[in-house]
C-alpha atoms as a PDB file:
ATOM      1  CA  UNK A   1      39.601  74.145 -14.849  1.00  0.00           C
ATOM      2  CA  UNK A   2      36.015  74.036 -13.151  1.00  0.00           C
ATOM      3  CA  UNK A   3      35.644  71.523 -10.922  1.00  0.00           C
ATOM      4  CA  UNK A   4      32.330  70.513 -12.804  1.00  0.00           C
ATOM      5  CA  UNK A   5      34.665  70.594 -16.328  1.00  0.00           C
ATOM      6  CA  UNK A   6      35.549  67.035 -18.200  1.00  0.00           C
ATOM      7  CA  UNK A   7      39.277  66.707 -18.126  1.00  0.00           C
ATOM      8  CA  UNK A   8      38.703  65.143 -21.567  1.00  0.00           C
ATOM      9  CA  UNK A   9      39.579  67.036 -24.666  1.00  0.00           C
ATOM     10  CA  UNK A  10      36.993  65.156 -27.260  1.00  0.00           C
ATOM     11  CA  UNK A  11      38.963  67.257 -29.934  1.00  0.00           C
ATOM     12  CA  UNK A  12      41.996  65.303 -29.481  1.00  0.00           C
ATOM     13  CA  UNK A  13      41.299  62.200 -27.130  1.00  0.00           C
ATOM     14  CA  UNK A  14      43.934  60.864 -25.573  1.00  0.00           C
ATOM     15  CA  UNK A  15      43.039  56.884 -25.427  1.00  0.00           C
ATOM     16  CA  UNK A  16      46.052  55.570 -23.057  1.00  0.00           C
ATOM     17  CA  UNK A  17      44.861  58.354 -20.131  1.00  0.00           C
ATOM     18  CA  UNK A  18      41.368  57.652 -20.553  1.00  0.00           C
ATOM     19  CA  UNK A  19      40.694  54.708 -22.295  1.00  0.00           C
ATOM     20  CA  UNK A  20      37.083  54.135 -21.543  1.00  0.00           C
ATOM     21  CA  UNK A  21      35.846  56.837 -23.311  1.00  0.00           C
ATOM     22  CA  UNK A  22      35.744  55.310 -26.585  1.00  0.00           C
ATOM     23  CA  UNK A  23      32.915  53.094 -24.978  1.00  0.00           C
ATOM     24  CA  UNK A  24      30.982  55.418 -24.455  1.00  0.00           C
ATOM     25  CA  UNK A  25      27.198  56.117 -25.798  1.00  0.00           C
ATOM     26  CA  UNK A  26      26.298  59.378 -27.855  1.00  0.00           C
ATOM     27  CA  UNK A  27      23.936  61.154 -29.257  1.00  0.00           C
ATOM     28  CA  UNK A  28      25.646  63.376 -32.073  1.00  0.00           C
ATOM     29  CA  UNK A  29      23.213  65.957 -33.538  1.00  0.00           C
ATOM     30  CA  UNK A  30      23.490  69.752 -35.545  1.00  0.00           C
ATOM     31  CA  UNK A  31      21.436  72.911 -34.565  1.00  0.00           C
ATOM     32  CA  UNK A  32      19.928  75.008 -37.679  1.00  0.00           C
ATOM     33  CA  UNK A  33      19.489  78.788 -37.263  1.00  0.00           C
ATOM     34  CA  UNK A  34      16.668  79.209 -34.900  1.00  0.00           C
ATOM     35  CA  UNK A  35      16.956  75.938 -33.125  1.00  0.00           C
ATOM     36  CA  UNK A  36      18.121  75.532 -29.411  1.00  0.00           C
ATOM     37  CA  UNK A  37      18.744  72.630 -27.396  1.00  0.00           C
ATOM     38  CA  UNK A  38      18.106  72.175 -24.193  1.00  0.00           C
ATOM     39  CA  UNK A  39      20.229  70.381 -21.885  1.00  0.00           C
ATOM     40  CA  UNK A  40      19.329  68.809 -18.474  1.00  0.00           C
ATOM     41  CA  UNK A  41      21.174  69.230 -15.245  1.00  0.00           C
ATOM     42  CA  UNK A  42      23.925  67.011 -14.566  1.00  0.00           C
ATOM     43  CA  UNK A  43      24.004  65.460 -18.040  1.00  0.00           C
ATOM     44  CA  UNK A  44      27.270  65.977 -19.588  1.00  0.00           C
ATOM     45  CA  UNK A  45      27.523  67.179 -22.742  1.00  0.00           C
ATOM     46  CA  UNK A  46      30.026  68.662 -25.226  1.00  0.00           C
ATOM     47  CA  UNK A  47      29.441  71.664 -27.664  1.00  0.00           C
ATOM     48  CA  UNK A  48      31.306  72.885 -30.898  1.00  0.00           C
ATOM     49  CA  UNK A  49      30.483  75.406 -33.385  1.00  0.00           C
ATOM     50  CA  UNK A  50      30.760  74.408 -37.167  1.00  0.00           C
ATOM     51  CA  UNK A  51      29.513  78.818 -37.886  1.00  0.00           C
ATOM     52  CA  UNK A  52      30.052  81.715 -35.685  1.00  0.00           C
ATOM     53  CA  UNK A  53      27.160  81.391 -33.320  1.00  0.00           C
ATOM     54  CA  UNK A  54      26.319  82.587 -30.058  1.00  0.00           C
ATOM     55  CA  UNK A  55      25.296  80.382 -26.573  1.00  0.00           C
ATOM     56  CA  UNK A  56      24.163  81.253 -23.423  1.00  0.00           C
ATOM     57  CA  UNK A  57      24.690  78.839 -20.166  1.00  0.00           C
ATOM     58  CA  UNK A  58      23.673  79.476 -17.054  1.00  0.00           C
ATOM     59  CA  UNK A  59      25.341  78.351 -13.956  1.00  0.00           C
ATOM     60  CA  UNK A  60      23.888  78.587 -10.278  1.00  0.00           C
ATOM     61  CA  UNK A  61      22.836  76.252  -8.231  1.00  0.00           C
ATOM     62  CA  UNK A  62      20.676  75.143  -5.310  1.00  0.00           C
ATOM     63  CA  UNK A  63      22.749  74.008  -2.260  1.00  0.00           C
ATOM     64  CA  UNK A  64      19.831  71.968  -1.078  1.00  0.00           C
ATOM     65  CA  UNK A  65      18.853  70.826  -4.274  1.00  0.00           C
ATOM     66  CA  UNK A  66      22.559  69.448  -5.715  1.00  0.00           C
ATOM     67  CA  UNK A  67      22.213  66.471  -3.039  1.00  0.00           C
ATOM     68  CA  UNK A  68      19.016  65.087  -4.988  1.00  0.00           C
END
């Protein structure tokens, strides 16, 4: 697992090892063909596919810049 991964599987929550996560606030929303969303730094998110789709992420980072 990365070490930037949730330990959470949202597929199939497990609510006595992390019950707090029910609490929790979302936005819930579905892409149409042509659409992209785009996703700050540091916010966590969670993706599924309904279709066979493609997604691109890119992961680097700034030394200097992850202390900010």
């Amino acid at each position: 697992m990365l070490s930037n991964s949730s330990q959470v599987d949202l597929d199939n929550i497990d609510e006595k090892e992390f019950p707090n996560i029910l609490d929790l606030e979302f936005q819930d929303c579905i892409l149409e063909e042509g659409e992209m969303l785009y996703i700050p730094p540091k916010w966590w998110h969670y993706v599924r596919s309904l279709t066979t789709s493609f997604s691109v992420s890119f992961w680097w980072s700034d030394a200097e810049k992850l202390d900010d």
